[in-house]
C-alpha atoms as a PDB file:
ATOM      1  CA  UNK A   1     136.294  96.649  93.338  1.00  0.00           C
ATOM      2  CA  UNK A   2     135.551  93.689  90.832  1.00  0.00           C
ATOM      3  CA  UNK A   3     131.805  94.766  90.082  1.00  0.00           C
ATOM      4  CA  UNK A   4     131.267  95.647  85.997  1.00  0.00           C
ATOM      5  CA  UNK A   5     127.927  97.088  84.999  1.00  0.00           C
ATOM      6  CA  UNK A   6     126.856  98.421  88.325  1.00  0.00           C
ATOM      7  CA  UNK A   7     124.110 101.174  86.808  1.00  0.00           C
ATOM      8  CA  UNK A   8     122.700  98.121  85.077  1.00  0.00           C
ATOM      9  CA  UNK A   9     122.875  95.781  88.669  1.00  0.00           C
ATOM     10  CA  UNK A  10     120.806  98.431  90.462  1.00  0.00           C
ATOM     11  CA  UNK A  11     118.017  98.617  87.452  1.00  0.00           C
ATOM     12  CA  UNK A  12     117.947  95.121  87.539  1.00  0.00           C
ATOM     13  CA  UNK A  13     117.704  94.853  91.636  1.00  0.00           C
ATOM     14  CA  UNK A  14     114.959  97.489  91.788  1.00  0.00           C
ATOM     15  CA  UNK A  15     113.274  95.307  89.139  1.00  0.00           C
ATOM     16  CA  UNK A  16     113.053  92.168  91.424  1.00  0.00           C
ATOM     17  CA  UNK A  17     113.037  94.006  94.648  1.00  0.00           C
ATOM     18  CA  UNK A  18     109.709  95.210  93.416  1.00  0.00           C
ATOM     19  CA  UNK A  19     108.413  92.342  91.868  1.00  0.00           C
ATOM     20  CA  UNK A  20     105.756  90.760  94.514  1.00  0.00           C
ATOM     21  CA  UNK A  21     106.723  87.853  95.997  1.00  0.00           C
ATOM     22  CA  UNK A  22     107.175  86.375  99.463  1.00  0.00           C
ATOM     23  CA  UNK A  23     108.521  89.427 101.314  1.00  0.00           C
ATOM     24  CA  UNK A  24     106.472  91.564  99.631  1.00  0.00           C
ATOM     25  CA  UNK A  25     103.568  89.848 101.125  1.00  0.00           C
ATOM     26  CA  UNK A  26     105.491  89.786 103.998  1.00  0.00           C
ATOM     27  CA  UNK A  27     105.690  93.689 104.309  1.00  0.00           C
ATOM     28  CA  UNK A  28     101.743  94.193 103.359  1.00  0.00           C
ATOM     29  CA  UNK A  29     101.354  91.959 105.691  1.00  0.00           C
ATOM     30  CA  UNK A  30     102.503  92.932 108.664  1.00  0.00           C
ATOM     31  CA  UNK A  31     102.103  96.786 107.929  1.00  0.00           C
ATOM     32  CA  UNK A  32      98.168  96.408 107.394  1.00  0.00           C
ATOM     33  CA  UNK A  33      97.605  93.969 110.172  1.00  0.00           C
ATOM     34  CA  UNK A  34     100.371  96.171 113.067  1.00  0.00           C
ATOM     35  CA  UNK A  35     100.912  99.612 111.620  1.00  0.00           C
ATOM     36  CA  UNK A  36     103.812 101.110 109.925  1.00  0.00           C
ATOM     37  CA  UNK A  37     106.555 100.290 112.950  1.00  0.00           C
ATOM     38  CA  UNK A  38     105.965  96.744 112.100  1.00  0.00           C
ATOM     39  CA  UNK A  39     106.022  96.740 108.823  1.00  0.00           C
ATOM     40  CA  UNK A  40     109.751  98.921 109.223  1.00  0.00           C
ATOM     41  CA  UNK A  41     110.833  96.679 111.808  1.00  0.00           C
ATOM     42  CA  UNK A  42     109.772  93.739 109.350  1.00  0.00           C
ATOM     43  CA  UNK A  43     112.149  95.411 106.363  1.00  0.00           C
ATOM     44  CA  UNK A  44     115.198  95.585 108.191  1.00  0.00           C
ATOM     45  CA  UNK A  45     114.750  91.847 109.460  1.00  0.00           C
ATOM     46  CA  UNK A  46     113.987  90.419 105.764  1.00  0.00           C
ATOM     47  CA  UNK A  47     116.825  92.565 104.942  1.00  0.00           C
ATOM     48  CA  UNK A  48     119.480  91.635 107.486  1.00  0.00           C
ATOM     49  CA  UNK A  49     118.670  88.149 106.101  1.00  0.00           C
ATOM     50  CA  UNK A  50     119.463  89.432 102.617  1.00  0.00           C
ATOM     51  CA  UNK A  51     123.174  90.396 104.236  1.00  0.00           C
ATOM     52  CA  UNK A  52     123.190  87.156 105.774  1.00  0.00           C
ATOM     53  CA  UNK A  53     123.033  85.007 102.595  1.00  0.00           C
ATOM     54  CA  UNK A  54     125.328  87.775 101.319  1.00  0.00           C
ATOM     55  CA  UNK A  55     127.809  86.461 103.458  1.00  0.00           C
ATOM     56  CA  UNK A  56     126.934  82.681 102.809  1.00  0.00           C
ATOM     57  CA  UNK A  57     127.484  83.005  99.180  1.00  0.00           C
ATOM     58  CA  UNK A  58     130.758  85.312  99.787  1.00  0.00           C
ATOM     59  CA  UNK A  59     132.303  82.874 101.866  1.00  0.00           C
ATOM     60  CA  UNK A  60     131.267  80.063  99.058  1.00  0.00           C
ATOM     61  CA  UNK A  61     128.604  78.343 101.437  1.00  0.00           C
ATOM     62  CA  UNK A  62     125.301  78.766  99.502  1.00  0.00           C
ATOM     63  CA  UNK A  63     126.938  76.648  96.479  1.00  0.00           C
ATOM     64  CA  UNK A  64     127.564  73.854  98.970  1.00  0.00           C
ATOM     65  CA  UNK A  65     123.672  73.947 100.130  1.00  0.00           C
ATOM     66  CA  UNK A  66     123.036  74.353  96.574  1.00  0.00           C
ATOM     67  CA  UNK A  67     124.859  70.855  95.424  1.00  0.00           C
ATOM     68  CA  UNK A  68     123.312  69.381  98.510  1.00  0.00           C
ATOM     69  CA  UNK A  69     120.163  68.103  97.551  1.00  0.00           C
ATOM     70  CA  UNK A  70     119.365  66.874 101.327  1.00  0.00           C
ATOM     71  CA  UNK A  71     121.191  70.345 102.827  1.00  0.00           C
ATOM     72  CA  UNK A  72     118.565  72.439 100.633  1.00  0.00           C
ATOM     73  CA  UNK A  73     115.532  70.102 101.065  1.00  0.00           C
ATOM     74  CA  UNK A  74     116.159  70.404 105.014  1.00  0.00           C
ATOM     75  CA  UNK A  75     116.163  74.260 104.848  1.00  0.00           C
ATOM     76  CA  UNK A  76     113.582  74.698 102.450  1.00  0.00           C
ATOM     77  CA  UNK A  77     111.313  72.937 104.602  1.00  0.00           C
ATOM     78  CA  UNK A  78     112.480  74.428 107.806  1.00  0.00           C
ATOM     79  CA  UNK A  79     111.708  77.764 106.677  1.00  0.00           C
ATOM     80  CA  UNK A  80     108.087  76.666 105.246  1.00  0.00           C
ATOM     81  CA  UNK A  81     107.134  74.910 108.654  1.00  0.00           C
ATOM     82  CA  UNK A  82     107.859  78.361 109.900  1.00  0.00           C
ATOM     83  CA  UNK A  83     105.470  80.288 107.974  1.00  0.00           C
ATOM     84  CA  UNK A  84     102.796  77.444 108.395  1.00  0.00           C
ATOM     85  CA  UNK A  85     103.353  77.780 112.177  1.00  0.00           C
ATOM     86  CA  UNK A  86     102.959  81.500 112.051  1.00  0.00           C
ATOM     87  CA  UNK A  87     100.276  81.165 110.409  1.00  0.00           C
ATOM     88  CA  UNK A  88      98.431  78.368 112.259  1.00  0.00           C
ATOM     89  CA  UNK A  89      98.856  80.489 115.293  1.00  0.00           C
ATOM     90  CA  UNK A  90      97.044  83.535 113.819  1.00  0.00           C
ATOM     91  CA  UNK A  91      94.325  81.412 112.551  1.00  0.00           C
ATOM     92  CA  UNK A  92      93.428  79.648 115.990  1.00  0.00           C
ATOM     93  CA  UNK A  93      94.042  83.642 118.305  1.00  0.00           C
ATOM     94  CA  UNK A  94      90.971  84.852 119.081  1.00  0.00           C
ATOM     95  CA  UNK A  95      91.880  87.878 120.395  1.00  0.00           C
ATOM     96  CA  UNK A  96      91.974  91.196 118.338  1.00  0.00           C
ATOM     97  CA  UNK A  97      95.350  92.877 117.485  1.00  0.00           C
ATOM     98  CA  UNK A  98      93.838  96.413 117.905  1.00  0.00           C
ATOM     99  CA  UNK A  99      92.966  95.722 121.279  1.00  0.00           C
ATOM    100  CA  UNK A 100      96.443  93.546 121.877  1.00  0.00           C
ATOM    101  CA  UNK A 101      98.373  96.818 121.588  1.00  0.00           C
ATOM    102  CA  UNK A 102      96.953  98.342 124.820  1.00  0.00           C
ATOM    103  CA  UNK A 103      98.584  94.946 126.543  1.00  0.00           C
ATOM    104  CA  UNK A 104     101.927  94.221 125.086  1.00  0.00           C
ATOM    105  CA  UNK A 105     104.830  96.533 125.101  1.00  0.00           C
ATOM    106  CA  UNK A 106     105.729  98.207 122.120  1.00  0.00           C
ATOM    107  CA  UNK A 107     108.943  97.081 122.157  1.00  0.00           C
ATOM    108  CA  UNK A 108     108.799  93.280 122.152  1.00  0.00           C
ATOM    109  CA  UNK A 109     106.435  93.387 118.808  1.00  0.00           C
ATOM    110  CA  UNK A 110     108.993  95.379 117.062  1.00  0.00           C
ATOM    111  CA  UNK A 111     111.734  92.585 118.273  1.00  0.00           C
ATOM    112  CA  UNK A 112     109.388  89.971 117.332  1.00  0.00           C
ATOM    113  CA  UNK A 113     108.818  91.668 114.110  1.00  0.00           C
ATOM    114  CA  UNK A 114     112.309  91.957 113.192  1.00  0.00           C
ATOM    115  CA  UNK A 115     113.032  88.482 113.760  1.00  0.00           C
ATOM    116  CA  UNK A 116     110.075  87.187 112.028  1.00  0.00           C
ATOM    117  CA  UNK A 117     111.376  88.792 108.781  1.00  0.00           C
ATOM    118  CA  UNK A 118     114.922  87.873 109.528  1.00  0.00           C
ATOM    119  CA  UNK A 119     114.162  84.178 109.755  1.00  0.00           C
ATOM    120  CA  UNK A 120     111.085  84.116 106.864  1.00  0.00           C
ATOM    121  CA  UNK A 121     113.792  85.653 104.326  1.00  0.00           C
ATOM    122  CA  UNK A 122     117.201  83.381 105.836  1.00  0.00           C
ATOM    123  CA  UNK A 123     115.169  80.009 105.849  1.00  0.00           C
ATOM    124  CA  UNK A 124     114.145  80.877 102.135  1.00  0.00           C
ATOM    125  CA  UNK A 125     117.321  78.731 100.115  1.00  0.00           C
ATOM    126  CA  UNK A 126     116.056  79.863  96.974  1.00  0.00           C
ATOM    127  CA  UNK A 127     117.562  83.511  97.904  1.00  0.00           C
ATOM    128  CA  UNK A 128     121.100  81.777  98.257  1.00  0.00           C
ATOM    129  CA  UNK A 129     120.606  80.507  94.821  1.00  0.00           C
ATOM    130  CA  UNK A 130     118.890  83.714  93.719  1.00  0.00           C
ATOM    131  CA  UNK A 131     122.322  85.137  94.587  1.00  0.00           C
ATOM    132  CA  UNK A 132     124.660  82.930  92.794  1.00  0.00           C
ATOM    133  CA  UNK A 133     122.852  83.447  89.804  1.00  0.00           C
ATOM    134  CA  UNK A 134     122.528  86.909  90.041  1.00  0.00           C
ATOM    135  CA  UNK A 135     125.965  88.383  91.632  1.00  0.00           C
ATOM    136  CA  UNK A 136     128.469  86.689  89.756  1.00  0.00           C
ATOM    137  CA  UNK A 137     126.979  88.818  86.375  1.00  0.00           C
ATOM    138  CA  UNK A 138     127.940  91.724  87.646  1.00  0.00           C
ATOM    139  CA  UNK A 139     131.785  90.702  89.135  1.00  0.00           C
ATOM    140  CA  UNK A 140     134.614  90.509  87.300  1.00  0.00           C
ATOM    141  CA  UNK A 141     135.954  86.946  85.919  1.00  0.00           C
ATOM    142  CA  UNK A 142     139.265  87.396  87.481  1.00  0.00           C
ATOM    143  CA  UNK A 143     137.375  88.515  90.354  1.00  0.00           C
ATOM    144  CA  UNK A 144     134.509  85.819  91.232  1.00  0.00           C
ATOM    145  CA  UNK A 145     136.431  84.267  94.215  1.00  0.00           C
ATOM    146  CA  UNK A 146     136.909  87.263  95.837  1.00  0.00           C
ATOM    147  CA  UNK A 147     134.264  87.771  98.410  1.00  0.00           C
ATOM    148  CA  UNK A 148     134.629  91.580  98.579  1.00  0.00           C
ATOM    149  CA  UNK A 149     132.232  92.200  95.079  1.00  0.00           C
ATOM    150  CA  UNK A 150     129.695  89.960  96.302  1.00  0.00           C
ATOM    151  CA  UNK A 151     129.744  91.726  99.740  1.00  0.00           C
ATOM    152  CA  UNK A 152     128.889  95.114  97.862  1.00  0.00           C
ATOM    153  CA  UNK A 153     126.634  94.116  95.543  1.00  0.00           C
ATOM    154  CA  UNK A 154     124.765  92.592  98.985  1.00  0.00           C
ATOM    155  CA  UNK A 155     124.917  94.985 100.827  1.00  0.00           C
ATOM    156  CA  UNK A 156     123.399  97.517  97.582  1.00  0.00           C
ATOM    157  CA  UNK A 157     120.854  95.041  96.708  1.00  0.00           C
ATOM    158  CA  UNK A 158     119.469  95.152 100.693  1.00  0.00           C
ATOM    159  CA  UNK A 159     119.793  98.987 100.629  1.00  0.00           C
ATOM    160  CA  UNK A 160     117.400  98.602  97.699  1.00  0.00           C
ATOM    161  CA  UNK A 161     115.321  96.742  99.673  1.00  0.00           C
ATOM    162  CA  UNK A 162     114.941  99.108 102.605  1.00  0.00           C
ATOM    163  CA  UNK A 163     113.901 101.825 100.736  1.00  0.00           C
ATOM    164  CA  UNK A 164     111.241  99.758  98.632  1.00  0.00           C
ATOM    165  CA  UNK A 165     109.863  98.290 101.726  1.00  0.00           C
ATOM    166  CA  UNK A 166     109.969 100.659 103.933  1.00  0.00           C
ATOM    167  CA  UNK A 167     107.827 103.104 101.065  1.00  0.00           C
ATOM    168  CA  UNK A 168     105.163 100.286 100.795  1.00  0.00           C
ATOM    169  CA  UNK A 169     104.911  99.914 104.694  1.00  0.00           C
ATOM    170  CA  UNK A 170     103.608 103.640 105.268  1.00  0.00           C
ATOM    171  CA  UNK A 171     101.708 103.201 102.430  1.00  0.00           C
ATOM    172  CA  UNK A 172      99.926 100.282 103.607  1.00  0.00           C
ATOM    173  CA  UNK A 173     100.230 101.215 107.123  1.00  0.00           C
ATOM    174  CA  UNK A 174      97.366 103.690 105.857  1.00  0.00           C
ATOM    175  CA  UNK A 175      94.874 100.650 105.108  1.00  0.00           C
ATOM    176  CA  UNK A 176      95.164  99.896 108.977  1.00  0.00           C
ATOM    177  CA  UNK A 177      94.559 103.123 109.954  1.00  0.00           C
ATOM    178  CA  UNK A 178      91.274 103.157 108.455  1.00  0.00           C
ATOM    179  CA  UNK A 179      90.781  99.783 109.367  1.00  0.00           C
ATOM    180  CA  UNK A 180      90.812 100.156 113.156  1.00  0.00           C
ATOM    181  CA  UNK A 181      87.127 102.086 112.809  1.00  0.00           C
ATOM    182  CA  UNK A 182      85.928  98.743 112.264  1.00  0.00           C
ATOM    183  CA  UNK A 183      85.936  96.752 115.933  1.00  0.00           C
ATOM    184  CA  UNK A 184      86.111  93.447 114.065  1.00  0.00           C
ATOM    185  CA  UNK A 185      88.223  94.290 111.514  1.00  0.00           C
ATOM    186  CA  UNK A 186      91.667  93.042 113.667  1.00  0.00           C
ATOM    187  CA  UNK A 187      90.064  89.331 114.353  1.00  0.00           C
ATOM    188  CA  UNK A 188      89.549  89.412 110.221  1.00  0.00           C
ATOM    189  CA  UNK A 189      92.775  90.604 109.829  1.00  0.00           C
ATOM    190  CA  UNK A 190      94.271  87.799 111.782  1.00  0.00           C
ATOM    191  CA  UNK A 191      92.613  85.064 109.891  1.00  0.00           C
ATOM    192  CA  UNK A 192      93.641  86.470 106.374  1.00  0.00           C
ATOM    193  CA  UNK A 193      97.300  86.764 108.031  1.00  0.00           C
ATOM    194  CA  UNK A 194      97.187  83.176 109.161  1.00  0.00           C
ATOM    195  CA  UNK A 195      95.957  82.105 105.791  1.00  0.00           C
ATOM    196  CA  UNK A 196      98.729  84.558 103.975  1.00  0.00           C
ATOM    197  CA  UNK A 197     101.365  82.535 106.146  1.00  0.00           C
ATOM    198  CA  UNK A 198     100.113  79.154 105.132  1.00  0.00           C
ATOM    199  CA  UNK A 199     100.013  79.812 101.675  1.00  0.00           C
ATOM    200  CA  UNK A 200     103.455  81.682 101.785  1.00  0.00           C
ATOM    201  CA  UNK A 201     104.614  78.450 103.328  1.00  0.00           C
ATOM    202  CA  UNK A 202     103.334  75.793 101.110  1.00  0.00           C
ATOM    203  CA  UNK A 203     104.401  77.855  98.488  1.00  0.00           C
ATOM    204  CA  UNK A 204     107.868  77.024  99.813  1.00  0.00           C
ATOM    205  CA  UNK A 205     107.694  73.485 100.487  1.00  0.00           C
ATOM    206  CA  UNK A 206     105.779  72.736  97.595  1.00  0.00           C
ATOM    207  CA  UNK A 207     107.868  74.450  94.716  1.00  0.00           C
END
């Protein structure tokens, strides 16, 4: 299928799927401010995003943004005014998300959720470039314009990342658990949220 050294791709993968970074704090997140469900619903969003620049880079895409100065500048900063918008809108709510749960249906977080992590991980263009530095190690020479090898190794690299994420979610989803005995413990959880966004953002626009 074009891919050489695939034991040593999934090592490697684990390795930086596990690393903290962005989604990671993503995933802690949500799944110690919501519960578990969001912080699932969260992994398969940041993930779908991980097939979606999968595809860019396939289809050669992600090395036109990356020899676009202007392209990536406009996405990079699209994706951090994002995360500061999230998070200015959890520092200025008032309200508390353990009592917010009794009002909103179940099903709209989740969606919400999903989406969040879809668009915090596809508005990151530093995981388009992550990719076509990464992928083309493991394909074939004779093979690096084929799309299918860079499809595969996507599409193991996000598996990765569902099972990684997902792990940490109940495991922080745990924290929350214990946290809801505390009446103002949501409105706290909120601001450090809102802060977590901000910084995740900057981070972004800054580096």
């Amino acid at each position: 299928m074009g891919i050489q050294n695939f034991i040593t791709f999934l090592v490697t993968a684990l390795f930086f799927v596990m690393t903290p970074g962005i989604d990671t704090l993503f995933i802690l997140n949500k799944s110690i401010s919501q519960g578990k469900k969001s912080g699932i619903y969260a992994t398969l969003g940041i993930n779908t995003g991980v097939l979606t620049h999968t595809f860019f880079a396939a289809l050669g895409l992600s090395v036109l943004i990356a020899k676009s100065a202007l392209v990536f500048t406009i996405i990079q900063f699209v994706g951090a005014a994002y995360l500061i918008y999230l998070g200015v809108f959890k520092l200025i709510k008032k309200s508390n998300f353990l009592t917010e749960e009794t009002t909103i249906k179940k099903t709209t977080n989740t969606k919400n959720d999903f989406w969040t992590g879809f668009f915090t991980n596809s508005l990151n263009p530093k995981v388009a470039l992550f990719f076509l530095a990464f992928f083309p190690q493991f394909i074939n020479p004779s093979q690096i314009e084929n799309p299918i090898p860079f499809i595969l190794l996507g599409v193991t690299f996000a598996l990765i990342g569902v099972i990684w994420y997902m792990s940490l979610s109940i495991f922080a989803s745990v924290f929350s658990e214990k946290i809801k005995n505390n009446p103002k413990a949501g409105i706290w959880i909120n601001k450090c949220s809102g802060i977590a966004f901000i910084i995740l953002g900057l981070n972004i626009a800054l580096s």
